[in-house]
C-alpha atoms as a PDB file:
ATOM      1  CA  UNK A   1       0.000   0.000   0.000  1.00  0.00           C
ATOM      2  CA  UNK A   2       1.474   3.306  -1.087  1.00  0.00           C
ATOM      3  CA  UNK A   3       1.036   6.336   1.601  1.00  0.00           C
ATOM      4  CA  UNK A   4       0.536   9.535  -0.622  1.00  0.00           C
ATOM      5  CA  UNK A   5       1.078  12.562   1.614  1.00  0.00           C
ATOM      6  CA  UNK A   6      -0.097  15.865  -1.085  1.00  0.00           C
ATOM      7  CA  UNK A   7      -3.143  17.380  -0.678  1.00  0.00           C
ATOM      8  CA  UNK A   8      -6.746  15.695  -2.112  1.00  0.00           C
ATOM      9  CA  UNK A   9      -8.384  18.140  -4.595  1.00  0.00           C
ATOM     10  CA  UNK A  10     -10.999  16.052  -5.650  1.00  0.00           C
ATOM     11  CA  UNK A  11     -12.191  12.294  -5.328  1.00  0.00           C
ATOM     12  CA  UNK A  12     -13.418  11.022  -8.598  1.00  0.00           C
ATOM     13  CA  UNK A  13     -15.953   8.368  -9.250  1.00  0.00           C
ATOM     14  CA  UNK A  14     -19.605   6.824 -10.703  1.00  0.00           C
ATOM     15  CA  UNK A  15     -22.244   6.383  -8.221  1.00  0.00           C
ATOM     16  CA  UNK A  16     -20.471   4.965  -4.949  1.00  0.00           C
ATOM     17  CA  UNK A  17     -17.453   3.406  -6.362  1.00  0.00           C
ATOM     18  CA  UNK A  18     -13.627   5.478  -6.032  1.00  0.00           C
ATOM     19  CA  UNK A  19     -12.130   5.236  -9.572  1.00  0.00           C
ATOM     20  CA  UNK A  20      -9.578   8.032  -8.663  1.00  0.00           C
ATOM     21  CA  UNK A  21      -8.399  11.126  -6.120  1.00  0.00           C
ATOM     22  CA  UNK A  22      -7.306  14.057  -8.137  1.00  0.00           C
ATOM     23  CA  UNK A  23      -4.507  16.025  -6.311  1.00  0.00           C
ATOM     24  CA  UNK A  24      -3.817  19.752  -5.882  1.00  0.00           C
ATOM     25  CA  UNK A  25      -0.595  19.519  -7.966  1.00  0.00           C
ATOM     26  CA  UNK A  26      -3.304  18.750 -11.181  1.00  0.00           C
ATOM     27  CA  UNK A  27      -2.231  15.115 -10.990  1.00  0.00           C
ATOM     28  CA  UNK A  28      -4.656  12.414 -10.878  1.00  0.00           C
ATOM     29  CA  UNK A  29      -3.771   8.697  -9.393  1.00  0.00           C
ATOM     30  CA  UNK A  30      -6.173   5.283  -9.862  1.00  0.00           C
ATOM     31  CA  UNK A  31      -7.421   3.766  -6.944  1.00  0.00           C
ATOM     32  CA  UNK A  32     -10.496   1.819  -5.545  1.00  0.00           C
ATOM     33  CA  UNK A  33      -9.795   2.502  -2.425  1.00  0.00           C
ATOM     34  CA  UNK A  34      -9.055   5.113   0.689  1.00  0.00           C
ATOM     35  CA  UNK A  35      -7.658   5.543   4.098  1.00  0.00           C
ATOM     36  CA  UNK A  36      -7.941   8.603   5.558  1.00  0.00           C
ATOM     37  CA  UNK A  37      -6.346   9.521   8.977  1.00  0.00           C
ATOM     38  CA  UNK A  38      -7.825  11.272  11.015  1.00  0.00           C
ATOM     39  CA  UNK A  39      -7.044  13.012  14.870  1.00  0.00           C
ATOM     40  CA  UNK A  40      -9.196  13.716  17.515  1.00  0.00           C
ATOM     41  CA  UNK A  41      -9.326  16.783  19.657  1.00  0.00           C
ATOM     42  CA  UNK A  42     -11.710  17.584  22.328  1.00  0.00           C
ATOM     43  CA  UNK A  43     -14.760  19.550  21.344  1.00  0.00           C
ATOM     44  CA  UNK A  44     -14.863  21.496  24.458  1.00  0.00           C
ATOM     45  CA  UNK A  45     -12.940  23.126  27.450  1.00  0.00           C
ATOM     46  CA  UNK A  46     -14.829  21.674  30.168  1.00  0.00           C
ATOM     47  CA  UNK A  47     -12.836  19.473  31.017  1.00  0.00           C
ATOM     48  CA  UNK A  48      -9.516  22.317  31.004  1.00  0.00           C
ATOM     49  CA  UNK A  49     -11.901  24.899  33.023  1.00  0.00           C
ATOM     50  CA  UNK A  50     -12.400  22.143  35.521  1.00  0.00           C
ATOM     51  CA  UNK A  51      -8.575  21.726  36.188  1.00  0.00           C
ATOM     52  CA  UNK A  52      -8.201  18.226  34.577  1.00  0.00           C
ATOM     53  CA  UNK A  53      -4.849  17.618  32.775  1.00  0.00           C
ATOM     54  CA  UNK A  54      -4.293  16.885  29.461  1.00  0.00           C
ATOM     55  CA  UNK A  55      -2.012  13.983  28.012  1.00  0.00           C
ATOM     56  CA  UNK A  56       0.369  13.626  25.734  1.00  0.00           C
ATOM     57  CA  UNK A  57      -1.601  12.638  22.528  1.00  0.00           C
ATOM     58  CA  UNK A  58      -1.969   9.032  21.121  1.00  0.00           C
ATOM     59  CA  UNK A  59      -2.200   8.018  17.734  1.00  0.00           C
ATOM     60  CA  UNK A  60      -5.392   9.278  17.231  1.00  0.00           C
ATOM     61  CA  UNK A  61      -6.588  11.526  20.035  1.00  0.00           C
ATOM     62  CA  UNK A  62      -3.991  14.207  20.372  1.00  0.00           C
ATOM     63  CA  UNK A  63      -5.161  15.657  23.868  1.00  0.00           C
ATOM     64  CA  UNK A  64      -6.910  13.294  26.029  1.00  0.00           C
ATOM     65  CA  UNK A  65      -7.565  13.463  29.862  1.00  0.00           C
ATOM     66  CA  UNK A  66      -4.881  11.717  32.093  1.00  0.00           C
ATOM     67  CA  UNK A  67      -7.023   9.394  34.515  1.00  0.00           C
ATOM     68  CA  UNK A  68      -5.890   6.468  37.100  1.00  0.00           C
ATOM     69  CA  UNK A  69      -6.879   2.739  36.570  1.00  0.00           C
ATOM     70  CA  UNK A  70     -10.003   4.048  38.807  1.00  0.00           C
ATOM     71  CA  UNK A  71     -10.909   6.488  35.871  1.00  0.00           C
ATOM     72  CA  UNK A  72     -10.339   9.546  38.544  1.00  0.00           C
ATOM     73  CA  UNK A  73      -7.981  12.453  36.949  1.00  0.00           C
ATOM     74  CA  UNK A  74      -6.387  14.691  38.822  1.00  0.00           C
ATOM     75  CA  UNK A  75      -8.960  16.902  40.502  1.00  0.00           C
ATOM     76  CA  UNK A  76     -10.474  15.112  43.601  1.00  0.00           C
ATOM     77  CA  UNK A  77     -14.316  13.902  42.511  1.00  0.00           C
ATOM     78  CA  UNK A  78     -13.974  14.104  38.385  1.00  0.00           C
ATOM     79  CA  UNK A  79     -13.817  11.409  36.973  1.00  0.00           C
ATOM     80  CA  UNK A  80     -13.524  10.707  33.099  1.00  0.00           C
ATOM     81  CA  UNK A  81     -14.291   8.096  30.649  1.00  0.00           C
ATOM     82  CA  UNK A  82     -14.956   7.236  26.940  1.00  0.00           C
ATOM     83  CA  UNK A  83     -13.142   9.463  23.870  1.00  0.00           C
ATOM     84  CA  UNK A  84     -12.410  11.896  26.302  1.00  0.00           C
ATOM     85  CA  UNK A  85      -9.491   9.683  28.153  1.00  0.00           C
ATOM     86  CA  UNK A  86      -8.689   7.424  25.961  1.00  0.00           C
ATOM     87  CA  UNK A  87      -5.443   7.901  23.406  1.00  0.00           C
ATOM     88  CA  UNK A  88      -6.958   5.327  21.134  1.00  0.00           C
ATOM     89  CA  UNK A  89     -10.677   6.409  21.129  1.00  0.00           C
ATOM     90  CA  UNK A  90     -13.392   3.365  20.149  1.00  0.00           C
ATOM     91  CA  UNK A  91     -17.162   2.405  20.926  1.00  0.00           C
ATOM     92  CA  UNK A  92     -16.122  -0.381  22.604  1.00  0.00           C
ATOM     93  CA  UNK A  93     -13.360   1.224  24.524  1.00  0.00           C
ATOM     94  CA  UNK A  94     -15.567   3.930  25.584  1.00  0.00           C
ATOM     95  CA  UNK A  95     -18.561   1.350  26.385  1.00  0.00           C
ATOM     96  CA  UNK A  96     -16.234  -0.601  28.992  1.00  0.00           C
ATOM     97  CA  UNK A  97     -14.547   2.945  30.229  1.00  0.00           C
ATOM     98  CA  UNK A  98     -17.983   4.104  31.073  1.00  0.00           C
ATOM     99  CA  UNK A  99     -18.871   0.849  32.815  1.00  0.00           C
ATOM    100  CA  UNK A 100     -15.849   1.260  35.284  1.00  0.00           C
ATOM    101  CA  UNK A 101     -15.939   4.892  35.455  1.00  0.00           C
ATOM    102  CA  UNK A 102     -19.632   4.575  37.287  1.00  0.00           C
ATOM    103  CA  UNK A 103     -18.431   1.768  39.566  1.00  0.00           C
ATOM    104  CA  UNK A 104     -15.655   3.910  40.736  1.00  0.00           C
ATOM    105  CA  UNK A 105     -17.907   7.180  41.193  1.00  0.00           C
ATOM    106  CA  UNK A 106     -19.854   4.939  43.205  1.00  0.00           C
ATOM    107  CA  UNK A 107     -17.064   3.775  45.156  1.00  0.00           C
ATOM    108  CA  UNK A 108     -15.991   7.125  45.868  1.00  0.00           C
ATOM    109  CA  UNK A 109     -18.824   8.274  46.950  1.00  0.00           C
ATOM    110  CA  UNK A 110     -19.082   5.470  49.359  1.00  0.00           C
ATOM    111  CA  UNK A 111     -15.681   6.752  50.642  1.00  0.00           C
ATOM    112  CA  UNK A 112     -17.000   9.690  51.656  1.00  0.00           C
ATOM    113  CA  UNK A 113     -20.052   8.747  53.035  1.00  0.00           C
ATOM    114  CA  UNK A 114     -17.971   6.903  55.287  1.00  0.00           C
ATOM    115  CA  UNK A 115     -14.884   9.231  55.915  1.00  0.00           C
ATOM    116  CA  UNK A 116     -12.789   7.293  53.438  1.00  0.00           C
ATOM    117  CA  UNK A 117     -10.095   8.389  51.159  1.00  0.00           C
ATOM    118  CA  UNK A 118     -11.214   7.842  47.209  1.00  0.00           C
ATOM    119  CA  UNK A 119      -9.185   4.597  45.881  1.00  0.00           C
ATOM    120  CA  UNK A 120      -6.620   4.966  42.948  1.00  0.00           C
ATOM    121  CA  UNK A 121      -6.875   8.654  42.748  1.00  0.00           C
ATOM    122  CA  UNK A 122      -4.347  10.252  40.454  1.00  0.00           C
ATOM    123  CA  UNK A 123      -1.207  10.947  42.416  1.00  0.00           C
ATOM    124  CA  UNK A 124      -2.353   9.310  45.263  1.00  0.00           C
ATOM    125  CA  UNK A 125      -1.188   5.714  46.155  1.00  0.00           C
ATOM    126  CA  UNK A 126      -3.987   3.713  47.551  1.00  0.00           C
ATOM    127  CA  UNK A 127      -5.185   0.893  45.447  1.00  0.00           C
ATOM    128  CA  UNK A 128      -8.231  -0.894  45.828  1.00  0.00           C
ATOM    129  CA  UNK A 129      -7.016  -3.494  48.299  1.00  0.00           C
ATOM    130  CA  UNK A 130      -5.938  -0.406  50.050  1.00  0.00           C
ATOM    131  CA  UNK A 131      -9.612   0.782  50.717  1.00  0.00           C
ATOM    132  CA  UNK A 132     -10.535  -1.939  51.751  1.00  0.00           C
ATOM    133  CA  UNK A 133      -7.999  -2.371  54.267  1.00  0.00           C
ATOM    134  CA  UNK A 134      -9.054   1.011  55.842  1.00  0.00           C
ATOM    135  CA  UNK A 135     -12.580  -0.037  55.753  1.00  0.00           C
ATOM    136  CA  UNK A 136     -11.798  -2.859  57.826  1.00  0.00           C
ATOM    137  CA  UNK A 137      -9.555  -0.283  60.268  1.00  0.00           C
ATOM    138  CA  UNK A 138     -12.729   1.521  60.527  1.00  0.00           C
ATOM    139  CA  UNK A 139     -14.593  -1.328  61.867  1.00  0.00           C
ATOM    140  CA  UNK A 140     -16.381  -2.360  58.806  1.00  0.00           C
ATOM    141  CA  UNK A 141     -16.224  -4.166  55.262  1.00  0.00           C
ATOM    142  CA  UNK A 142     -16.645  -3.097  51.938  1.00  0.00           C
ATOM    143  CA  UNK A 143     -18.966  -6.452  51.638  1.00  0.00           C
ATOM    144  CA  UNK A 144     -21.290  -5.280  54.380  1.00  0.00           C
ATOM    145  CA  UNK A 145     -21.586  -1.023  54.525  1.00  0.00           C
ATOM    146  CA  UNK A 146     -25.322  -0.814  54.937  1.00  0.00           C
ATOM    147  CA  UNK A 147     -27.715  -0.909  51.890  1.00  0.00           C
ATOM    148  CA  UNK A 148     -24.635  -1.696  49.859  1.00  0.00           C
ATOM    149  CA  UNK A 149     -22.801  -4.203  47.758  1.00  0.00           C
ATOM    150  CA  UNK A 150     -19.464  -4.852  47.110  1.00  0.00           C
ATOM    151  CA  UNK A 151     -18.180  -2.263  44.435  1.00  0.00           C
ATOM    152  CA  UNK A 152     -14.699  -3.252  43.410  1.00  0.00           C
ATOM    153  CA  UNK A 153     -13.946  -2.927  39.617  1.00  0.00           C
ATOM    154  CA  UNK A 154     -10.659  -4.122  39.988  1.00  0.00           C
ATOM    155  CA  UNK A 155     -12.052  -7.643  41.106  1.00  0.00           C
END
């Protein structure tokens, strides 16, 4: 497969088949086919104005949020997910994101209902097994807070 770098004028073709791109330079090349690469960028500031940090880009998305294994970035309570933290954005990477994202908003917030300090925050150092060894300092047991279940993403 030959990468061609100039800059597409036109792409020529009958109904929806590619017979050929047509370049800037007035040259013309056969093909049947196209790749196009593309990059991501985020499509608004929130996340900036809310004091999350951006990473260095991936292959496709150039800026997205740096977040812990817990899906927390650095700014205690915000948590990310999906396109917006992922380097190599996808529905199914975003799908499974969100899924752990939720679990961990709902483990923080059991943290604090119960004087806890969030797990796997970014910068911080607790893990998972970490929480739970406080929990069971504090007399209790992630398996038994009341009206609760056992919320650990990490298994």
């Amino acid at each position: 497969m030959a990468v061609d770098e100039r800059t597409i004028a036109a792409l020529e073709g009958e109904g929806d088949a590619l017979l050929a791109v047509s370049f800037t330079d007035g040259t013309r090349r056969a093909c049947d086919g196209l790749l196009v690469g593309v990059t991501l960028h985020q499509r608004s500031a929130l996340a900036d104005q809310l004091g999350a940090t951006a990473a260095a880009g991936g292959l496709v998305a150039v800026d997205p949020v740096v977040v812990d294994s817990m899906f927390a970035t650095v700014v205690p309570g915000l948590f990310a997910a999906g396109d917006l933290s992922s380097p190599m954005p996808s529905v199914a990477n975003a799908i499974a994101a969100g899924a752990g994202a939720a679990a961990a908003v709902v483990h923080s917030i059991l943290g604090e209902d119960h004087h806890l300090s969030p797990p796997g925050s970014v910068g911080g150092n607790e893990s998972t097994h970490g929480h739970d060894e406080a929990l069971r300092r504090h007399g209790t047991d992630a398996d038994h807070l009341p009206g609760t279940s056992r919320l650990d993403p990490c298994g």
